[in-house]
N, C-alpha and C. Protein backbone atom coordinates (compact mmCIF):
# COMPACT_ATOMS: atom_id res chain seq x y z
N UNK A 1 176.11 -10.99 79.76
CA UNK A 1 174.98 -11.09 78.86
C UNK A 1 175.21 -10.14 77.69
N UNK A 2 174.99 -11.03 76.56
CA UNK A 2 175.07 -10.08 75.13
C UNK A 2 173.96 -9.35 74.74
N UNK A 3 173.61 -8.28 74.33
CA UNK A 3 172.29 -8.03 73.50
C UNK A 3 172.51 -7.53 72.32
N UNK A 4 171.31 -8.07 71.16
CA UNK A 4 171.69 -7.26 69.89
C UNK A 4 170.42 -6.68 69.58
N UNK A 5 170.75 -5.60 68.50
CA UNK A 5 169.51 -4.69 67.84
C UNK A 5 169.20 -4.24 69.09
N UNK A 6 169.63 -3.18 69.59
CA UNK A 6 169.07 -2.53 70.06
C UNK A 6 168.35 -1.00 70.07
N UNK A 7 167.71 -0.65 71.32
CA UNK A 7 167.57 0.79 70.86
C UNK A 7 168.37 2.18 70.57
N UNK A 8 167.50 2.45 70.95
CA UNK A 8 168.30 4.55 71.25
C UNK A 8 168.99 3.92 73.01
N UNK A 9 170.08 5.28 73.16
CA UNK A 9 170.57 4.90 74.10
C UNK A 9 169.59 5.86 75.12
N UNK A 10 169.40 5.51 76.63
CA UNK A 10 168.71 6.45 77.19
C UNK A 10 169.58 6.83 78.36
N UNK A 11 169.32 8.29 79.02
CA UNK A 11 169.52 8.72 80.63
C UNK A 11 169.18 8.30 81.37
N UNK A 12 170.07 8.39 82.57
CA UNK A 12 169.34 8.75 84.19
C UNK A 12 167.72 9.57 84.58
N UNK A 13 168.18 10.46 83.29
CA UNK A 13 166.92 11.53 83.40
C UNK A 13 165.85 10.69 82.57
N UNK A 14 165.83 10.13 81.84
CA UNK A 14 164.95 9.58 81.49
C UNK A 14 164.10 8.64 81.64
N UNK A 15 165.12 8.10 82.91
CA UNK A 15 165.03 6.46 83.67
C UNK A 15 163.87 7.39 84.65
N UNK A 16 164.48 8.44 85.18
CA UNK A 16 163.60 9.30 86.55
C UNK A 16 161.82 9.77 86.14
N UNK A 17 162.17 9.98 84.81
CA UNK A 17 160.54 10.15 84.32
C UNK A 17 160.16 9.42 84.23
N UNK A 18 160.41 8.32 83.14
CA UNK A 18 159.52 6.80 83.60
C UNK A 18 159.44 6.62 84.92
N UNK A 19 159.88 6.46 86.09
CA UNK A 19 159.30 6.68 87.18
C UNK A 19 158.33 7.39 88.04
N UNK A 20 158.59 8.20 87.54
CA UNK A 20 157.97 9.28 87.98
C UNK A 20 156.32 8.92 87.00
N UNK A 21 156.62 8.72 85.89
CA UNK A 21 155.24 8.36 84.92
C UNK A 21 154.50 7.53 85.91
N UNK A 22 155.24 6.42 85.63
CA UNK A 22 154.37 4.85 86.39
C UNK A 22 154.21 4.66 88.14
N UNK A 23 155.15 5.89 89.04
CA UNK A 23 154.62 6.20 90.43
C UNK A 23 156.10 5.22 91.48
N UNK A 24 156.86 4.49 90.82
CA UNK A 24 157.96 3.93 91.60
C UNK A 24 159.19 3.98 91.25
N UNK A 25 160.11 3.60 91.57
CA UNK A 25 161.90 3.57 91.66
C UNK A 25 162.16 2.37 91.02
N UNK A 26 162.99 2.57 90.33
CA UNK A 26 163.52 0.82 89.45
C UNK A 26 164.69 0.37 90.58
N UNK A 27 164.63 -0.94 91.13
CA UNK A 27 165.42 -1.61 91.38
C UNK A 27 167.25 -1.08 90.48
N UNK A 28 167.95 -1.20 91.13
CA UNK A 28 169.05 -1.44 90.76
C UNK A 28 169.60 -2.21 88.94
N UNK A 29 169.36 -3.63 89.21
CA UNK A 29 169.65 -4.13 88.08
C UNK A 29 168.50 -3.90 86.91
N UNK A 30 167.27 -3.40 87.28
CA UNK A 30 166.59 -2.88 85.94
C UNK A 30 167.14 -1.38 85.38
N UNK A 31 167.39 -0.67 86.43
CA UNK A 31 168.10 0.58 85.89
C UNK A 31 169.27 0.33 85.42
N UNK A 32 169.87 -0.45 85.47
CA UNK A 32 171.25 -1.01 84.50
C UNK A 32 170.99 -1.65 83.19
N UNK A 33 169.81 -2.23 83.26
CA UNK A 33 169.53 -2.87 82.14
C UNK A 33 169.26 -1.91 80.92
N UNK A 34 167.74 -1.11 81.31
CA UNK A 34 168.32 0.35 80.60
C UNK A 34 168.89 1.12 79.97
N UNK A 35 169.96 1.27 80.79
CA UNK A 35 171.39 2.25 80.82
C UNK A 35 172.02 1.49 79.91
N UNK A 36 172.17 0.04 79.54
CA UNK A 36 173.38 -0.69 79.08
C UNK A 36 172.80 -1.18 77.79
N UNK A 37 171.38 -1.59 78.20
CA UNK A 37 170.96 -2.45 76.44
C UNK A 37 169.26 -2.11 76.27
N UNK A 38 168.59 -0.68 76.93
CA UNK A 38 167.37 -0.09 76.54
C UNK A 38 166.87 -1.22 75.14
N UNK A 39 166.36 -2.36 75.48
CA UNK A 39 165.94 -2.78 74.40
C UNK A 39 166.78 -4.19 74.19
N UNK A 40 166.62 -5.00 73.33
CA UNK A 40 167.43 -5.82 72.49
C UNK A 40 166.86 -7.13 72.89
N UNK A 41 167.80 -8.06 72.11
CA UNK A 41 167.13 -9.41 72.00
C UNK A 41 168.95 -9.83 72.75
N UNK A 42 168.73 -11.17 74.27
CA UNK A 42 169.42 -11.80 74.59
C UNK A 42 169.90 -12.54 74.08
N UNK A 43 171.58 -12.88 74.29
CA UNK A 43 172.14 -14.10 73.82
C UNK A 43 173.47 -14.50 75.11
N UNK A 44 172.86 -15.67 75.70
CA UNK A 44 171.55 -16.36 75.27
C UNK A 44 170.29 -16.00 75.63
N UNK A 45 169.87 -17.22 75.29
CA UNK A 45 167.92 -16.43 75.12
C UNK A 45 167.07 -17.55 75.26
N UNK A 46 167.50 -18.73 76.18
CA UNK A 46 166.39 -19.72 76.33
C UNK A 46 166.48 -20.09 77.88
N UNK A 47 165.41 -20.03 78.69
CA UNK A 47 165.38 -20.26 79.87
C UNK A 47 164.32 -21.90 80.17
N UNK A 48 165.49 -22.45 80.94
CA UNK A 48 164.99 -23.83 81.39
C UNK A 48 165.23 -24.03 82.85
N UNK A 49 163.62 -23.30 83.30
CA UNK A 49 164.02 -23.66 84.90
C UNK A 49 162.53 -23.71 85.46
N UNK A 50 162.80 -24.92 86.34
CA UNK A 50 161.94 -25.68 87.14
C UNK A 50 160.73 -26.53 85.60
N UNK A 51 159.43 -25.89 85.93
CA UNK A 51 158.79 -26.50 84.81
C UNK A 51 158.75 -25.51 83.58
N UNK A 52 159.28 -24.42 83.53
CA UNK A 52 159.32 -23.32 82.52
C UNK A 52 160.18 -23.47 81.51
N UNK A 53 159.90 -23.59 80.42
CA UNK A 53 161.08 -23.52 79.44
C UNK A 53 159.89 -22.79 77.98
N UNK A 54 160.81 -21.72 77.78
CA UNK A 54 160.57 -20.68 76.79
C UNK A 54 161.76 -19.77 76.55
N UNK A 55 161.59 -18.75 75.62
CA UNK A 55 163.00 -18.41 74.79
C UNK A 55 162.37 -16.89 75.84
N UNK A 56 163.84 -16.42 75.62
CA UNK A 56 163.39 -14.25 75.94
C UNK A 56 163.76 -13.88 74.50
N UNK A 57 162.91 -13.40 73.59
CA UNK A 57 162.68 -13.21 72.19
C UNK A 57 163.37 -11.53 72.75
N UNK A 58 162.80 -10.96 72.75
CA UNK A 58 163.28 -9.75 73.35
C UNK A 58 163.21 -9.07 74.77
N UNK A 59 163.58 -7.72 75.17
CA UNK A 59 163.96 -7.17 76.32
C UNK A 59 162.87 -6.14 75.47
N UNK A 60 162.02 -5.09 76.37
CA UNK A 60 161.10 -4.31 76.04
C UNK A 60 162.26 -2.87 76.32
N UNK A 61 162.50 -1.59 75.45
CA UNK A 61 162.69 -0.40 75.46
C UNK A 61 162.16 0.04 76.39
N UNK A 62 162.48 0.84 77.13
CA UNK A 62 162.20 1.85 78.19
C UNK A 62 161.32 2.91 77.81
N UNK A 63 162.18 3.64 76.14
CA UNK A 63 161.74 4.58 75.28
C UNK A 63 162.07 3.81 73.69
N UNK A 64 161.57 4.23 72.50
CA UNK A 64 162.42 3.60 71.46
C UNK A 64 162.19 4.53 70.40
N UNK A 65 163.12 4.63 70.00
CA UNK A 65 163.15 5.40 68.21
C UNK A 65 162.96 4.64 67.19
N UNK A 66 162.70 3.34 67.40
CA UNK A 66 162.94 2.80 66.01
C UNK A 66 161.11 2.02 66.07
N UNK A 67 160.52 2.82 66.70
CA UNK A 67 158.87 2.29 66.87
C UNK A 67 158.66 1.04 67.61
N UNK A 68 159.43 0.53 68.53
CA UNK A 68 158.92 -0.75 68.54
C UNK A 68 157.88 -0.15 70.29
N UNK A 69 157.30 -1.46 70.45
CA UNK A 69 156.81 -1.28 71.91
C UNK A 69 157.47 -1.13 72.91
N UNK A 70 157.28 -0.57 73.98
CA UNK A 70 157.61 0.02 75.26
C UNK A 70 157.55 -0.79 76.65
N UNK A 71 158.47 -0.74 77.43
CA UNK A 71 158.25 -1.63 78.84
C UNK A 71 157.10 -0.14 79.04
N UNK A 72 156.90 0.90 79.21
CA UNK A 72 155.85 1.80 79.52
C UNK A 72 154.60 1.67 78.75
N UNK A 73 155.16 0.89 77.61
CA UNK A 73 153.54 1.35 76.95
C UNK A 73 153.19 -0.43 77.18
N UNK A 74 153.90 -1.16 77.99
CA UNK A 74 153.11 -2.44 78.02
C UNK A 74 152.60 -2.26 79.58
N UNK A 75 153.65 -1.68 80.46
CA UNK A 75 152.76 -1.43 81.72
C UNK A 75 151.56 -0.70 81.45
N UNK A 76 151.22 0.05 81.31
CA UNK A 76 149.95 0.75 80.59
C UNK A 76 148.68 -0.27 80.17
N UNK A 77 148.83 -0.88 79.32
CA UNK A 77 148.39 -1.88 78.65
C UNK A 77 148.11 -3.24 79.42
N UNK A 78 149.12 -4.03 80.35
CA UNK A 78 148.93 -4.84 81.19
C UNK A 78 148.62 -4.92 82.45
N UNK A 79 149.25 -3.41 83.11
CA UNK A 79 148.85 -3.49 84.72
C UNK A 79 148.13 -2.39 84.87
N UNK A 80 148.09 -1.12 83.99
CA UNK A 80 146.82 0.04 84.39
C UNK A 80 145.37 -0.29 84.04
N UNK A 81 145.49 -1.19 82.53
CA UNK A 81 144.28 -1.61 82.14
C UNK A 81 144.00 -3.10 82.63
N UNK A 82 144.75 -3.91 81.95
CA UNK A 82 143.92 -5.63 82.32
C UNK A 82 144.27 -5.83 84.04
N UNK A 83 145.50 -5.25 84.47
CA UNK A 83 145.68 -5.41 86.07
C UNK A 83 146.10 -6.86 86.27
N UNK A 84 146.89 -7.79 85.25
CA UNK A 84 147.47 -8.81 84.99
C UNK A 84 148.27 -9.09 86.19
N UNK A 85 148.79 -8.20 86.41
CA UNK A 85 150.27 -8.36 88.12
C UNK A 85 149.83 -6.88 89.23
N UNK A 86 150.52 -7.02 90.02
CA UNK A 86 150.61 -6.25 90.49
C UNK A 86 150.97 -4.75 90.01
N UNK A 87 150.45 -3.44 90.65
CA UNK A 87 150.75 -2.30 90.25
C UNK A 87 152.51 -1.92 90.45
N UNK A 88 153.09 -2.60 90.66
CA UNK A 88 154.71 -2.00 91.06
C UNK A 88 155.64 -3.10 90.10
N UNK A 89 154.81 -3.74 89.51
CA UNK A 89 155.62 -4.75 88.90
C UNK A 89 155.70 -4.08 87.00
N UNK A 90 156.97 -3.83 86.79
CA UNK A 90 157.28 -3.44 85.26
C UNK A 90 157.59 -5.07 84.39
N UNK A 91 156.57 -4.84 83.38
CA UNK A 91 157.18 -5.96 81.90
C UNK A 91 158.53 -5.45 81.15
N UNK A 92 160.11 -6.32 81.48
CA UNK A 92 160.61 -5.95 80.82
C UNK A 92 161.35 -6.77 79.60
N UNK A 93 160.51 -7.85 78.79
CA UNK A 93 160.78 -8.64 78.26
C UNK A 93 159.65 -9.68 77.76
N UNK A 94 159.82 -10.33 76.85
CA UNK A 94 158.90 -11.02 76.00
C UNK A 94 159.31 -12.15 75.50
N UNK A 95 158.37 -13.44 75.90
CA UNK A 95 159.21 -14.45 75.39
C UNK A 95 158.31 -14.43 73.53
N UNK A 96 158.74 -15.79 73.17
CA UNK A 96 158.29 -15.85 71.57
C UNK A 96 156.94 -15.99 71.34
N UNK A 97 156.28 -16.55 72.70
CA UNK A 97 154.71 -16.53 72.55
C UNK A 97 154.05 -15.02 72.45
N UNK A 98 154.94 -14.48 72.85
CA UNK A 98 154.17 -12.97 73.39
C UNK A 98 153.73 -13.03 75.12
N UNK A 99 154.56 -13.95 75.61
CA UNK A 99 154.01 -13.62 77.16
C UNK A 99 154.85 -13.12 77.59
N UNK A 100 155.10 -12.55 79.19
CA UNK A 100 155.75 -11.01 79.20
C UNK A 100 156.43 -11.59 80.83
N UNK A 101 157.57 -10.82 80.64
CA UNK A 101 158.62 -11.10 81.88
C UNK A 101 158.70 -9.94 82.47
N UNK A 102 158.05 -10.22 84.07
CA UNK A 102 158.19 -8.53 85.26
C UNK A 102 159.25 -8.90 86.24
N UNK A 103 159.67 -7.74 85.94
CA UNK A 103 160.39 -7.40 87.90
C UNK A 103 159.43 -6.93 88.44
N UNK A 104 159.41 -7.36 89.79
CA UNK A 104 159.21 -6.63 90.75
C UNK A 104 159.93 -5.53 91.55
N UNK A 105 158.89 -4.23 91.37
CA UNK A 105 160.07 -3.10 91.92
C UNK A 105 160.11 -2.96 93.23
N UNK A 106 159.39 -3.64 94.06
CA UNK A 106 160.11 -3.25 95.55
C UNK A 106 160.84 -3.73 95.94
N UNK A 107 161.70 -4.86 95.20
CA UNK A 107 162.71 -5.25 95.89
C UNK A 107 164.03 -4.91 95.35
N UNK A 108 165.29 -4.70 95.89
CA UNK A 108 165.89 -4.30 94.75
C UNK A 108 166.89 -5.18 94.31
N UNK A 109 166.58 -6.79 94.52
CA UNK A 109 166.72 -7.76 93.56
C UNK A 109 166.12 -7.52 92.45
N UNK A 110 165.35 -7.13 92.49
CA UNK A 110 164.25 -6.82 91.62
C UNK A 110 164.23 -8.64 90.60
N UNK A 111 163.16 -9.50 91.60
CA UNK A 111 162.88 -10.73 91.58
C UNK A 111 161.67 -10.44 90.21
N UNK A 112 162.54 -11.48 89.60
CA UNK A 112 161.72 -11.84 88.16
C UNK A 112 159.97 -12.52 88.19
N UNK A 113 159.45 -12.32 87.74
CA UNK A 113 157.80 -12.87 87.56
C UNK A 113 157.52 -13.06 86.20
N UNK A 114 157.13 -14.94 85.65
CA UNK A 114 156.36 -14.67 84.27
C UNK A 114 155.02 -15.01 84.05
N UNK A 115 154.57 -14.46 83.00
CA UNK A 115 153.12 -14.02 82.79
C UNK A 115 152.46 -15.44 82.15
N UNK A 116 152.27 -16.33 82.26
CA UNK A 116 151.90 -17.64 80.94
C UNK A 116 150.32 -17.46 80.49
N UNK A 117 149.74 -17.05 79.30
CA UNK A 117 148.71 -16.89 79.49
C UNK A 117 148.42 -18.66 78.90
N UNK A 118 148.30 -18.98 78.21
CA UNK A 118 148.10 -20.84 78.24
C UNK A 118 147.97 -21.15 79.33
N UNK A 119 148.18 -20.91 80.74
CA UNK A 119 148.54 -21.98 82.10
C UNK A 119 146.98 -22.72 81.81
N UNK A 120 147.21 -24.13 82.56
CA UNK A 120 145.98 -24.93 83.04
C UNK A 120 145.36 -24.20 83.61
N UNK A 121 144.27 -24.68 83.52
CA UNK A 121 143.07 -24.57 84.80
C UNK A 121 143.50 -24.58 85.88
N UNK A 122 143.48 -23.81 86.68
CA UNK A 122 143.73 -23.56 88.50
C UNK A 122 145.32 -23.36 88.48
N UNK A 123 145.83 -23.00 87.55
CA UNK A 123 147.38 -22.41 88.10
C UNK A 123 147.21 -21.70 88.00
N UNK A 124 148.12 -20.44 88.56
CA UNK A 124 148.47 -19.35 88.94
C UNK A 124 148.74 -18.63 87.10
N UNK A 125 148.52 -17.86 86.49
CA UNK A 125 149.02 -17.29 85.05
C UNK A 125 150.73 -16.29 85.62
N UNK A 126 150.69 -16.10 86.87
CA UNK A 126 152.09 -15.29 86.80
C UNK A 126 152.68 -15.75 87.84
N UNK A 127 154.26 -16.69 87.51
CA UNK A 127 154.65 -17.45 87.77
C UNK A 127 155.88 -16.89 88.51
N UNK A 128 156.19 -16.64 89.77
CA UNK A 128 157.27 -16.26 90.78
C UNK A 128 158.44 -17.07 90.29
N UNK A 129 159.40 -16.80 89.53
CA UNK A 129 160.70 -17.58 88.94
C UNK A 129 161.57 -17.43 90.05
N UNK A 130 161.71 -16.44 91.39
CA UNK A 130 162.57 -17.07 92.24
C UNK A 130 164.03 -16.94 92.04
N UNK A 131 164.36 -15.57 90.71
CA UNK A 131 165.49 -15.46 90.47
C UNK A 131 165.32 -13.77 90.40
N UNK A 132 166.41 -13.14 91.25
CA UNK A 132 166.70 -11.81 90.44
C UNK A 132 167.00 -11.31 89.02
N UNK A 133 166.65 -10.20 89.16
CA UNK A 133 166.91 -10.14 87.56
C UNK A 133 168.34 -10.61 87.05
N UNK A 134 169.17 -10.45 88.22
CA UNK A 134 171.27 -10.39 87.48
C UNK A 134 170.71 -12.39 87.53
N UNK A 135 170.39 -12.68 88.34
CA UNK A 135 170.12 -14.62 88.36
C UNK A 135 169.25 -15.01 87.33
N UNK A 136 168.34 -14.15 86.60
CA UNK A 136 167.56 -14.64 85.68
C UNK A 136 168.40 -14.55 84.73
N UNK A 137 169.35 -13.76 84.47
CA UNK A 137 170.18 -13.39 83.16
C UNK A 137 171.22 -14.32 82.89
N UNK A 138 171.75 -14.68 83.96
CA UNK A 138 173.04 -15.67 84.27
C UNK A 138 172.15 -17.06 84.24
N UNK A 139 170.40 -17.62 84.15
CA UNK A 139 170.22 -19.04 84.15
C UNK A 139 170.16 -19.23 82.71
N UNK A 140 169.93 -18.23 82.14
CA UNK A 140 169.62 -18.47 80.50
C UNK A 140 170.99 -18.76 79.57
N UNK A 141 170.43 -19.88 78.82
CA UNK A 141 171.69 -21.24 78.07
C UNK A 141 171.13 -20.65 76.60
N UNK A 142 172.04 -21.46 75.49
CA UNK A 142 171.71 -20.98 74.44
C UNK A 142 171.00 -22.43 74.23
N UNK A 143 170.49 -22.70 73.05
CA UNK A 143 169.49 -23.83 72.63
C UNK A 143 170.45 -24.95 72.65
N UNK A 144 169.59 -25.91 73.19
CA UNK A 144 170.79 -27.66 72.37
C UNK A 144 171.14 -27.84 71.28
């Protein structure tokens, strides 16, 4: 997986305070993600699986220097205040609507979850994708 524009680069130590901030341990492949591309926009960047098809516009910063928003300052915002997912689940990504892609941290697949706020009437708004994060990265194609 490619990423471009990205952020500041971050630590271990820095990975440990965000933890320590939000109360859990990052899975494996989110702490790599981090470490390798803190930030950026995928290429590719369009996911077509099962009935889901939407782009990953970007990957959310851990920390960022260049002002943009935060996987911390959206957990904040989505699971301390609206309580959208579960408390252990981090947003680390955004498709083009503005709806938001979680791992789940207790596993350390760390199994992908997306947020649809559009869903119909009587579906579920956060949608179990059924892929780890390294399987969510590897289903995404570039456009037709």
């Amino acid at each position: 997986m490619d990423f471009s524009n990205l952020d500041k680069n971050i630590s271990e130590a820095e990975i440990e305070r965000a933890e320590k901030d939000v109360g859990f341990s990052f899975p494996p492949p989110l702490r790599s993600l981090f470490l390798n591309s803190n930030g950026g926009v995928p290429d590719p960047y369009v996911l077509n699986h099962h009935k889901i098809v939407t782009t990953v516009s970007e990957t959310l910063p851990l920390y960022s220097d260049q002002g943009f928003g935060t996987a911390l300052d959206s957990y904040s915002r989505l699971i301390s205040e609206q309580k959208i997912a579960p408390p252990f689940y981090l947003p680390f990504a955004v498709d083009s609507g503005g709806d938001y892609f979680f791992v789940d941290c207790t596993e350390s697949s760390a199994p992908v979850s997306f947020y649809r706020s559009d869903c119909a009437s009587g579906e579920p708004p956060l949608i179990d994708l059924g892929l780890g994060l390294e399987a969510f990265w590897d289903s995404l194609v570039s456009p037709d």
